[in-house]
N, C-alpha and C. Protein backbone atom coordinates (compact mmCIF):
# COMPACT_ATOMS: atom_id res chain seq x y z
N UNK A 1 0.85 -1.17 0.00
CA UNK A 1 0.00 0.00 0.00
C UNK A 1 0.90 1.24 0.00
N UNK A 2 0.71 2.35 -0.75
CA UNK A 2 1.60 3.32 -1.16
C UNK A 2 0.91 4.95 -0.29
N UNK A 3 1.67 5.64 0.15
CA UNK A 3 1.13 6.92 0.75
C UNK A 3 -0.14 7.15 0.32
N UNK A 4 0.27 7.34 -0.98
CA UNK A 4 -1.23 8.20 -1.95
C UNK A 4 -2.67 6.93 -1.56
N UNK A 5 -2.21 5.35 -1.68
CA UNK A 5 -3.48 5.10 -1.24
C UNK A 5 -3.91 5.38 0.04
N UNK A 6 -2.79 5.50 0.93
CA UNK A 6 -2.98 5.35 2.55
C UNK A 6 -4.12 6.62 2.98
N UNK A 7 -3.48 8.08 1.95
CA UNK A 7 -3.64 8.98 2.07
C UNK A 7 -5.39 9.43 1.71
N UNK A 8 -5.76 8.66 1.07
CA UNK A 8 -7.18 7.94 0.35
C UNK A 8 -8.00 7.41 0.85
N UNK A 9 -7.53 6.35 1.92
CA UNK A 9 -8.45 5.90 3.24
C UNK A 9 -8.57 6.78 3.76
N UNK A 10 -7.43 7.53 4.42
CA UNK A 10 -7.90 8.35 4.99
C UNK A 10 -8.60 9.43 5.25
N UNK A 11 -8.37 10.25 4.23
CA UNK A 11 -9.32 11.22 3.24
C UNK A 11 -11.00 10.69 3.36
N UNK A 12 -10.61 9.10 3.17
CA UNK A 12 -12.36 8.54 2.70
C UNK A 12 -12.92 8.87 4.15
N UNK A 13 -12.08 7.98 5.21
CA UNK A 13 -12.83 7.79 6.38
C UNK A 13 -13.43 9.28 7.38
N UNK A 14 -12.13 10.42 7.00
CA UNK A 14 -12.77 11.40 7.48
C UNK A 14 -13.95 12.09 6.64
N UNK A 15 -14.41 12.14 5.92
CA UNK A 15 -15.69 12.18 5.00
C UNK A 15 -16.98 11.70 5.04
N UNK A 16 -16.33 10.35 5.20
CA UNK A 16 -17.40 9.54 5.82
C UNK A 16 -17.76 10.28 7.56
N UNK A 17 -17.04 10.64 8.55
CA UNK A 17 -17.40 11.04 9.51
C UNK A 17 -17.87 12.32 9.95
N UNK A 18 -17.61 12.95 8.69
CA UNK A 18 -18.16 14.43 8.36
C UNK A 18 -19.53 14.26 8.24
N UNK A 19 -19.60 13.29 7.11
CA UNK A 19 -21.08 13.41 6.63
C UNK A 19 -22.03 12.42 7.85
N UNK A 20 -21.72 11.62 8.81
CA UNK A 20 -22.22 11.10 9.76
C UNK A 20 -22.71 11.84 10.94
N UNK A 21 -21.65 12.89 10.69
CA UNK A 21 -21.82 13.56 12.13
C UNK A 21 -22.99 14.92 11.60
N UNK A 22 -22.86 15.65 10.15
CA UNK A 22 -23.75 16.34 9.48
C UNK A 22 -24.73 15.94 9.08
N UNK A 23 -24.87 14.63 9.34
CA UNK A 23 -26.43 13.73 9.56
C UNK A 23 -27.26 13.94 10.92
N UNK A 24 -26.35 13.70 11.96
CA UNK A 24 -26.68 13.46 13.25
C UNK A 24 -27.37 14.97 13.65
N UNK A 25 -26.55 16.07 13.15
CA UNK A 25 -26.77 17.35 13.99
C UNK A 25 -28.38 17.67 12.92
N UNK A 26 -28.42 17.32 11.82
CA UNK A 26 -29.52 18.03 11.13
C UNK A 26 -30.77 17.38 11.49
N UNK A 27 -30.57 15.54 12.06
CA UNK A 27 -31.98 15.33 12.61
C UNK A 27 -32.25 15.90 14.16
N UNK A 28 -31.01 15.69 14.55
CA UNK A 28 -31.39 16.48 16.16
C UNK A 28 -31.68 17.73 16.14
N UNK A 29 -31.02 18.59 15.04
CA UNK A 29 -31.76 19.91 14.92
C UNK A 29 -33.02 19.99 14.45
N UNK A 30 -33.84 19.20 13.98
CA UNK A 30 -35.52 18.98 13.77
C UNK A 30 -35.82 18.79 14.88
N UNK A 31 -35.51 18.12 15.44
CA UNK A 31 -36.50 17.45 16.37
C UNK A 31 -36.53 18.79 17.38
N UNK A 32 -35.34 19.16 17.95
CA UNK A 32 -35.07 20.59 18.45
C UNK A 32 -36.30 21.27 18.08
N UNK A 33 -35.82 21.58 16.96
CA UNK A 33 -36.74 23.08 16.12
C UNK A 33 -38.31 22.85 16.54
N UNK A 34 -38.93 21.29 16.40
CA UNK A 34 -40.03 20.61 16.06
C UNK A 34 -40.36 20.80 17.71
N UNK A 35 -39.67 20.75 18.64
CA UNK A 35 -40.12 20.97 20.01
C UNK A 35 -40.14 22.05 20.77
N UNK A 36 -39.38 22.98 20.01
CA UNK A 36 -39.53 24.96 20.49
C UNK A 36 -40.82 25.01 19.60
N UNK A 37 -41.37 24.43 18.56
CA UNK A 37 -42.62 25.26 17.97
C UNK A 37 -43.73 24.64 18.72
N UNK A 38 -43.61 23.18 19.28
CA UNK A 38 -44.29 22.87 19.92
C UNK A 38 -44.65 23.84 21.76
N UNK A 39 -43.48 23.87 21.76
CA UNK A 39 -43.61 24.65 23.20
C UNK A 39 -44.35 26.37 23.05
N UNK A 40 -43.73 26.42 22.03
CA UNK A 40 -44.35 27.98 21.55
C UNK A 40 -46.26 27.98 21.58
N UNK A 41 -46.66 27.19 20.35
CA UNK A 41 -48.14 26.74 20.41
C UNK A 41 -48.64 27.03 21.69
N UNK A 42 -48.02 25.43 22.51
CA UNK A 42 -48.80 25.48 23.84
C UNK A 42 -48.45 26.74 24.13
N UNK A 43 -47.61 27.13 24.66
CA UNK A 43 -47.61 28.63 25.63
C UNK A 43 -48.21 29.56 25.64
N UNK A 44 -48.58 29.67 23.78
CA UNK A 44 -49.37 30.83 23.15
C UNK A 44 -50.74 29.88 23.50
N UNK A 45 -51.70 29.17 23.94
CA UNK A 45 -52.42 28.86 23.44
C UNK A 45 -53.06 29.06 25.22
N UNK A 46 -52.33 28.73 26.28
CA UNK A 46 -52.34 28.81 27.55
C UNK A 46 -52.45 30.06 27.81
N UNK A 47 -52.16 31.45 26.67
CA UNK A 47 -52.36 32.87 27.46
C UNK A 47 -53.46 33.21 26.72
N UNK A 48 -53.91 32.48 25.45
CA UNK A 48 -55.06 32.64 24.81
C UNK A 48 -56.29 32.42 25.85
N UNK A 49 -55.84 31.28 25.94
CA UNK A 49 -57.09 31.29 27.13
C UNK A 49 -57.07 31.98 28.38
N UNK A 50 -56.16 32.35 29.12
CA UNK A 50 -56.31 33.04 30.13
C UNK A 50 -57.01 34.46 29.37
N UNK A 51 -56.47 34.76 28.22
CA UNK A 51 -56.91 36.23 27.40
C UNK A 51 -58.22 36.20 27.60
N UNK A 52 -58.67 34.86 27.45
CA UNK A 52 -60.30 34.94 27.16
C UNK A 52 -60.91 34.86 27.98
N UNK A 53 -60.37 33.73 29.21
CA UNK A 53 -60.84 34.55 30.52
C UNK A 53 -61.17 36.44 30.98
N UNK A 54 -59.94 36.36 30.96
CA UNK A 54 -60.01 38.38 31.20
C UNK A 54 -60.95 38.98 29.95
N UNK A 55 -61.22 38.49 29.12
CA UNK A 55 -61.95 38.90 28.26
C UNK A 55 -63.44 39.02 28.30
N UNK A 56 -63.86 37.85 29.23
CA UNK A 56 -65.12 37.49 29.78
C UNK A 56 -65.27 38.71 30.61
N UNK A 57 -64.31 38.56 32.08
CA UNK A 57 -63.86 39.13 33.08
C UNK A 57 -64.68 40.68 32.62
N UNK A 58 -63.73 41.60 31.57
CA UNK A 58 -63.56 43.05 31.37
C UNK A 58 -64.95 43.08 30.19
N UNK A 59 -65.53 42.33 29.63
CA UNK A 59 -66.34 42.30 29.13
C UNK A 59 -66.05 42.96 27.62
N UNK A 60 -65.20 42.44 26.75
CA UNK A 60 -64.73 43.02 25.55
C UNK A 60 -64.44 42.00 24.86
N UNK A 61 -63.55 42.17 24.02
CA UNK A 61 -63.92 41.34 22.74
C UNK A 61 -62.39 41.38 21.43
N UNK A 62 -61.66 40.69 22.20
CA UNK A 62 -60.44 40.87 21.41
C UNK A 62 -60.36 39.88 20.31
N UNK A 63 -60.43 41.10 18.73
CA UNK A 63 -60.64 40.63 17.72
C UNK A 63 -58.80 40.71 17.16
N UNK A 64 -57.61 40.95 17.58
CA UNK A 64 -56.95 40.77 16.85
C UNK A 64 -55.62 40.28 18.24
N UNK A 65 -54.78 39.47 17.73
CA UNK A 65 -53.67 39.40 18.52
C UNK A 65 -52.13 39.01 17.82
N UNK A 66 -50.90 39.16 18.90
CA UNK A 66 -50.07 38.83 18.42
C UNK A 66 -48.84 38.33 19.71
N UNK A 67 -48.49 36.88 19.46
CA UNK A 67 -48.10 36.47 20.32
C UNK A 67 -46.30 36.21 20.24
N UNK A 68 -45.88 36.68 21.59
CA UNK A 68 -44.21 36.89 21.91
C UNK A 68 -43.41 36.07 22.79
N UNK A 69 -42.07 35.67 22.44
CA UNK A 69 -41.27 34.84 23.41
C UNK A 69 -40.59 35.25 23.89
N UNK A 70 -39.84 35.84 25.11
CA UNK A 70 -38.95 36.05 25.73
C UNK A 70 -38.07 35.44 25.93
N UNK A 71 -36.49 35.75 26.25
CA UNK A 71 -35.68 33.82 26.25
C UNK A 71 -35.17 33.51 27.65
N UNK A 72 -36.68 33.53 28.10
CA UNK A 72 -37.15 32.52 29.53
C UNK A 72 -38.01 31.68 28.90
N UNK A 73 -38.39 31.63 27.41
CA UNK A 73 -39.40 30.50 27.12
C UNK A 73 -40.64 31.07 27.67
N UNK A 74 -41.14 32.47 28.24
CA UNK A 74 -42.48 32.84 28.77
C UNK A 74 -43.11 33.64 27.74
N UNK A 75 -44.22 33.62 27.54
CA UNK A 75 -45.27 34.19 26.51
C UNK A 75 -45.67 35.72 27.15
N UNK A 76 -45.87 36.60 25.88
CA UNK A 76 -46.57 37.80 26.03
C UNK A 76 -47.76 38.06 24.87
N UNK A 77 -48.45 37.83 24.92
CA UNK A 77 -49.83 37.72 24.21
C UNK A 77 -49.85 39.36 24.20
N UNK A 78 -50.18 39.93 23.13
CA UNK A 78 -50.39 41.70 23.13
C UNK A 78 -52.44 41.19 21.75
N UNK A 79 -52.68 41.85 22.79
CA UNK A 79 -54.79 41.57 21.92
C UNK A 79 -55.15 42.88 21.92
N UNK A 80 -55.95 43.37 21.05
CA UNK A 80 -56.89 44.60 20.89
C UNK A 80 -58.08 44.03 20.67
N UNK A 81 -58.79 44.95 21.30
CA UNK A 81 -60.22 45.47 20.74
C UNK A 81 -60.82 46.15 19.99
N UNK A 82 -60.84 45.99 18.46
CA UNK A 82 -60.88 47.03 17.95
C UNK A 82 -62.33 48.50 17.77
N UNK A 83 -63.27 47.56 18.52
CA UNK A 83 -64.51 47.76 18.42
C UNK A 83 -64.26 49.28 19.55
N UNK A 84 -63.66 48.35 21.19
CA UNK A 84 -64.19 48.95 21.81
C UNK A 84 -62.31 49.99 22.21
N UNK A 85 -61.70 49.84 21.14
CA UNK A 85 -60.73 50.66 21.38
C UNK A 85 -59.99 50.42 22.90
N UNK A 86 -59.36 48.88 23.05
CA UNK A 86 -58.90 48.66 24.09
C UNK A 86 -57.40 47.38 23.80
N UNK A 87 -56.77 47.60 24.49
CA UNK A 87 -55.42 46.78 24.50
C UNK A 87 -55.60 45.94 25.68
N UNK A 88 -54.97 44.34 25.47
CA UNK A 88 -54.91 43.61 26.61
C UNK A 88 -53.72 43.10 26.32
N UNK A 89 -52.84 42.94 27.37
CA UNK A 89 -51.40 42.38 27.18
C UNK A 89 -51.36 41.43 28.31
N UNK A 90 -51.41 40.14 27.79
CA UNK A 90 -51.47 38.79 28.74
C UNK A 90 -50.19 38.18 28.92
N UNK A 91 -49.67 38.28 30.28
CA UNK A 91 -48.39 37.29 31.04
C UNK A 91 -48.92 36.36 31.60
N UNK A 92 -47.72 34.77 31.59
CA UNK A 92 -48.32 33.93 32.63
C UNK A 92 -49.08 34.19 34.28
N UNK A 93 -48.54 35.32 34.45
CA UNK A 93 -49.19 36.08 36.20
C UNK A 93 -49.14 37.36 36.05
N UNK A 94 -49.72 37.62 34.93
CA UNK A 94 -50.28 39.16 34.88
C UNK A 94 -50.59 39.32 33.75
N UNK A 95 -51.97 40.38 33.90
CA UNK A 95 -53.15 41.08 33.13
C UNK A 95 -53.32 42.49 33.43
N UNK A 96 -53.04 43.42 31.77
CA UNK A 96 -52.62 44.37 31.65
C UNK A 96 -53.90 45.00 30.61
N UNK A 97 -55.12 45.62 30.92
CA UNK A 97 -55.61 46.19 30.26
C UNK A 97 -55.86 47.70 30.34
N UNK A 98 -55.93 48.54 29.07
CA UNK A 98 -55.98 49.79 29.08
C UNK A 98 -56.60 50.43 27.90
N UNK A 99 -57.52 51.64 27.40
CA UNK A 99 -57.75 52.06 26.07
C UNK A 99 -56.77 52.63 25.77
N UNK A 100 -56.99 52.57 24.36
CA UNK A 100 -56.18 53.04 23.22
C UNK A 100 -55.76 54.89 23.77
N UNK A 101 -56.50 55.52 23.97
CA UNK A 101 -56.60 56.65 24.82
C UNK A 101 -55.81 56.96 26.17
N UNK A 102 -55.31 55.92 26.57
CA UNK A 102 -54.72 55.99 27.89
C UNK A 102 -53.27 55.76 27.22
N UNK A 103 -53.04 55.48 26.12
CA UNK A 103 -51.03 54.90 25.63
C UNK A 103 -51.24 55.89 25.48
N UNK A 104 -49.57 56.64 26.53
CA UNK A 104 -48.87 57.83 25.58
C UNK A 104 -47.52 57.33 24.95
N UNK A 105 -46.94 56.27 25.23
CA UNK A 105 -45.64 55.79 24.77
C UNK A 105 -45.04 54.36 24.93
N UNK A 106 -44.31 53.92 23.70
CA UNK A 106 -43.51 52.48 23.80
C UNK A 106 -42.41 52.62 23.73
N UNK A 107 -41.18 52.35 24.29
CA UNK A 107 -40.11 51.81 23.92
C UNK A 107 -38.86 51.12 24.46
N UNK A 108 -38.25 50.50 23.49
CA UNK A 108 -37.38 49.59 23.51
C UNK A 108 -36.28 50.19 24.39
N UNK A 109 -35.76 49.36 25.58
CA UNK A 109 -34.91 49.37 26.06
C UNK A 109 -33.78 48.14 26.22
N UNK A 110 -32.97 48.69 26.78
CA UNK A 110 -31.57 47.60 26.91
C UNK A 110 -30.56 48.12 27.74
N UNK A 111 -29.60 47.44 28.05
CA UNK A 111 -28.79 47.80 28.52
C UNK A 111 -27.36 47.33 27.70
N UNK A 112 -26.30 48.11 27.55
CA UNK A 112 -25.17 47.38 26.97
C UNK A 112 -23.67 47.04 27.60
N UNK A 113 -23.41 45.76 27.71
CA UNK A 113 -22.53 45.24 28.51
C UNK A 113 -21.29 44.79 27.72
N UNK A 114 -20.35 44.34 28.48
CA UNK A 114 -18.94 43.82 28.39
C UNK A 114 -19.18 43.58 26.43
N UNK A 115 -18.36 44.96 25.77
CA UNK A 115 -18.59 45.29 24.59
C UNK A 115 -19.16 44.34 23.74
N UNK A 116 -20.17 45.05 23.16
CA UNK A 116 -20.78 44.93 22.35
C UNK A 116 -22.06 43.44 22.80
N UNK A 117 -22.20 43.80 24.25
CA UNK A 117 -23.59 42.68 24.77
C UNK A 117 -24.49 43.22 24.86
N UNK A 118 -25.86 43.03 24.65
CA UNK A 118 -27.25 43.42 25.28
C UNK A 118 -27.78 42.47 26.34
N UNK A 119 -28.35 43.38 27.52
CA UNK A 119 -28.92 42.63 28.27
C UNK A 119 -29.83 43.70 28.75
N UNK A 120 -30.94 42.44 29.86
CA UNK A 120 -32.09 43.18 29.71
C UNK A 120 -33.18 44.17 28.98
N UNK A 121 -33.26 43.52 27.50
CA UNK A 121 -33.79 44.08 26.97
C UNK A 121 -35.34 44.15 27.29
N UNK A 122 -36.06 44.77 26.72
CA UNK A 122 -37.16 45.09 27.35
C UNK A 122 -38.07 45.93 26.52
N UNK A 123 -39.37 46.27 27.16
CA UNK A 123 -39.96 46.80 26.25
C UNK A 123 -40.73 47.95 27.69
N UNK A 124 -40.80 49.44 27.74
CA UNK A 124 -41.48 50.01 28.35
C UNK A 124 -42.82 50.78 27.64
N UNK A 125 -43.72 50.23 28.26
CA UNK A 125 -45.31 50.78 27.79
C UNK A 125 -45.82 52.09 28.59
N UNK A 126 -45.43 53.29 28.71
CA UNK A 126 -46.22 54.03 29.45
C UNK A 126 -47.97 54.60 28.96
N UNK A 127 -48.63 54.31 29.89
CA UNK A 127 -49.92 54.99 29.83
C UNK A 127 -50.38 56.07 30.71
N UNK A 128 -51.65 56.72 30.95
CA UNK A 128 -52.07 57.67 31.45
C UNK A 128 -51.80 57.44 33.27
N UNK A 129 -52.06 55.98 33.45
CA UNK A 129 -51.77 55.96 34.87
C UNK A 129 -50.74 54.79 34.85
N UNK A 130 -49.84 54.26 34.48
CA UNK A 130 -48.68 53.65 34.48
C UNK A 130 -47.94 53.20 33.99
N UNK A 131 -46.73 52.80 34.23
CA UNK A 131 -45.48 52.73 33.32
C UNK A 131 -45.82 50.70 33.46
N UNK A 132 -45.59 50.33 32.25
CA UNK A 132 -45.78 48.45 32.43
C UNK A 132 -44.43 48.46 31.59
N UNK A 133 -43.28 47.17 32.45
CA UNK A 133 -42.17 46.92 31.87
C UNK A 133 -42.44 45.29 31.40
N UNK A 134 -42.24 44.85 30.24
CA UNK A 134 -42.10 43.59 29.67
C UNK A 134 -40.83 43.05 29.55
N UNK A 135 -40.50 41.96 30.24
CA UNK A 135 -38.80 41.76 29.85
C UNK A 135 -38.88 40.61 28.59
N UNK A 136 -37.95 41.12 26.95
CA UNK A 136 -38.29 40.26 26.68
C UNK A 136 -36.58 39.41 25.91
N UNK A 137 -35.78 40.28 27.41
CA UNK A 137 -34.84 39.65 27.00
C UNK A 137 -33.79 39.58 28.56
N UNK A 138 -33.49 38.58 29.29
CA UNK A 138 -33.21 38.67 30.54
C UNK A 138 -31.34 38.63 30.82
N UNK A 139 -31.15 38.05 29.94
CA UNK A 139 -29.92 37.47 29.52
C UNK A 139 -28.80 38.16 28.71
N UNK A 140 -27.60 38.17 29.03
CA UNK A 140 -26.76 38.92 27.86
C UNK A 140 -26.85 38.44 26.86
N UNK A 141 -26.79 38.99 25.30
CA UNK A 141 -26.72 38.45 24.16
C UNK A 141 -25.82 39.45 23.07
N UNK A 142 -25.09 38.62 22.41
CA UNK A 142 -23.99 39.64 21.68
C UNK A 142 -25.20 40.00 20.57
N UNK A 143 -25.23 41.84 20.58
CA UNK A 143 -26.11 42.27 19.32
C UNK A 143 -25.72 41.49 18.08
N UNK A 144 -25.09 41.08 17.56
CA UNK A 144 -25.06 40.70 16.19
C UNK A 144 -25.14 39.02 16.41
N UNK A 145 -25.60 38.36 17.42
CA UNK A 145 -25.94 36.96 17.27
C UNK A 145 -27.60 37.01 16.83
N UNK A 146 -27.85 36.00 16.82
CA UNK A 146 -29.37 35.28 16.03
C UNK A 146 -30.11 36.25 16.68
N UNK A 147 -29.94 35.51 18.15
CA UNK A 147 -31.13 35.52 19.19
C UNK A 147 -30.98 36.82 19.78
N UNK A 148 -30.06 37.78 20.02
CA UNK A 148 -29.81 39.07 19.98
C UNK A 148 -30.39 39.61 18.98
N UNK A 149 -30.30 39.67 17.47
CA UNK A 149 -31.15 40.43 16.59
C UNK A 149 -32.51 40.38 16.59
N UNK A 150 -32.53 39.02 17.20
CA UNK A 150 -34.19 38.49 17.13
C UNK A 150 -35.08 39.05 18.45
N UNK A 151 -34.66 39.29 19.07
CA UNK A 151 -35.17 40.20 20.28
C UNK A 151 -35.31 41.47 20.58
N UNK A 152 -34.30 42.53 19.62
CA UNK A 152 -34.09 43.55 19.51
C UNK A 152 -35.11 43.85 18.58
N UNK A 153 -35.56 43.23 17.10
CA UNK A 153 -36.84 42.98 16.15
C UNK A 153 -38.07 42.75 16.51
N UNK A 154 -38.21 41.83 17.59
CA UNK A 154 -39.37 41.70 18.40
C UNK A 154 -39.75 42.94 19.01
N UNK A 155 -39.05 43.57 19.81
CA UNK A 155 -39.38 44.26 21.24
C UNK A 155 -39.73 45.63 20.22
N UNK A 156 -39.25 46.08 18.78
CA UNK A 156 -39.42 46.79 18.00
C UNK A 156 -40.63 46.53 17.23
N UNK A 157 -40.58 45.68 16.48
CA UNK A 157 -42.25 45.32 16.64
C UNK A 157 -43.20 45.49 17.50
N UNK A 158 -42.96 45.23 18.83
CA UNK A 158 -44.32 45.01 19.15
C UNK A 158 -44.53 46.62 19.71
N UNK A 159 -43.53 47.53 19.84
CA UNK A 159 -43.70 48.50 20.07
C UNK A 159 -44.40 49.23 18.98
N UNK A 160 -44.40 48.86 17.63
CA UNK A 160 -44.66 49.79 16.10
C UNK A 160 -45.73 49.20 16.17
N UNK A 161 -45.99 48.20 16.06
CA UNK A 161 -47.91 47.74 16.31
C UNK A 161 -48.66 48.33 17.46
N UNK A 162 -48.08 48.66 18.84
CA UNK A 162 -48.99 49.74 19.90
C UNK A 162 -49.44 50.89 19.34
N UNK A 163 -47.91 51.14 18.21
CA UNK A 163 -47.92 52.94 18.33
C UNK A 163 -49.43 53.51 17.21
N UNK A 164 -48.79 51.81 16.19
CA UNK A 164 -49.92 52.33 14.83
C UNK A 164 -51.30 51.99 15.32
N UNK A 165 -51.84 50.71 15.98
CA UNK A 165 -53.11 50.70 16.88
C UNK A 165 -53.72 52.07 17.71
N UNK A 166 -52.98 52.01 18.51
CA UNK A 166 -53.29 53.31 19.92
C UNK A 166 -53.71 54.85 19.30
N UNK A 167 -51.97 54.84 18.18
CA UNK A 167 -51.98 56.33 18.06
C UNK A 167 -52.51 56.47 16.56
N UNK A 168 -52.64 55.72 15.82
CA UNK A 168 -53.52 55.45 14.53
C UNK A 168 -52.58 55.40 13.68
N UNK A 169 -51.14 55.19 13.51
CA UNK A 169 -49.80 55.87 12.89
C UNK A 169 -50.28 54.51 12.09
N UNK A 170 -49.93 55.00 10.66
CA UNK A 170 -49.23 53.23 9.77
C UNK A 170 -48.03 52.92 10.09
N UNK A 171 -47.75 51.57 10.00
CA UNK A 171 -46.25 50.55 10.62
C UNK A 171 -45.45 51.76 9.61
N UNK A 172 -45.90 51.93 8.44
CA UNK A 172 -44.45 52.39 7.56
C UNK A 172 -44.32 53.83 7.79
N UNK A 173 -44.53 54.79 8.66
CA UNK A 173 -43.93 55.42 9.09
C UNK A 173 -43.78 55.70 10.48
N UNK A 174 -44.12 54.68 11.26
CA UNK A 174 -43.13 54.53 12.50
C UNK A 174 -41.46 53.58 12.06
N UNK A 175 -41.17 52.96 11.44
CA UNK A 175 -40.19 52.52 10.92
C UNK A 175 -38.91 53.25 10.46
């Protein structure tokens, strides 16, 4: 057996363990993926109903919603009324309702740590009688990773959907 073949097994066998191991990570990454959307559903589906509880509760009628993850894995359900001109923002242990009339302001906060980290990001809602803080980010995260952009997009969203609801603005020029 001569280098060049030796060199050939070997070549083969690491290839072969490339593509074994780029097998392994892409089904465990389904199944992954396949069990955060599962957890998402339920979570969203557990503040739906509490929504509709309080919905009974306040006696209104939330015709539109949009549901958020924080990366504690905890849900923030944000619902309007569009009829009766009212916002409900549902946490696992807390219920946040107010009219459209009572928002004077949203926004995105953070803090920035050991260069170039975000932490505690967040979202502040002030209304006529109180300031409501949403955390929807607890954890440091380097701004330019996934889950850093993806939280910073969220907490911006859901602030541009209050502003255009509440204050009547279209998304494309709060943007």
């Amino acid at each position: 057996m001569t280098a060049a073949q030796l060199f050939q097994y070997l070549l083969l066998f690491l290839l072969i363990g490339f593509t074994a191991l780029n097998f392994y990570a892409l089904t465990v990454g389904r199944k992954k993926k396949k069990q955060a959307h599962a957890n998402y559903k339920q979570t969203l589906r557990l503040l739906e109903q509490r929504a509709y509880e309080k919905m009974q509760e306040h006696n209104v009628h939330f015709d539109e919603k949009q549901g958020y993850m924080n990366d504690l894995s905890e849900g923030i359900l944000l619902t309007f009324d569009t009829k009766k001109k009212m916002v409900g923002i549902t946490l696992k242990d807390a219920f946040y309702l107010f009219a459209y009339a009572d928002f004077v302001s949203c926004k995105q906060t953070y803090e920035t740590v050991d260069k170039n980290k975000l932490a505690n990001i967040s979202v502040e809602i002030e209304t006529k009688d109180s300031i409501i803080t949403l955390v929807f980010g607890s954890k440091s995260w380097k701004a330019t990773s996934y889950l850093g952009k993806f939280l910073l997009s969220d907490t911006k969203e859901f602030c541009s959907l209050l502003e255009s609801r509440c204050l009547g603005k279209e998304l494309s020029q709060l943007t």
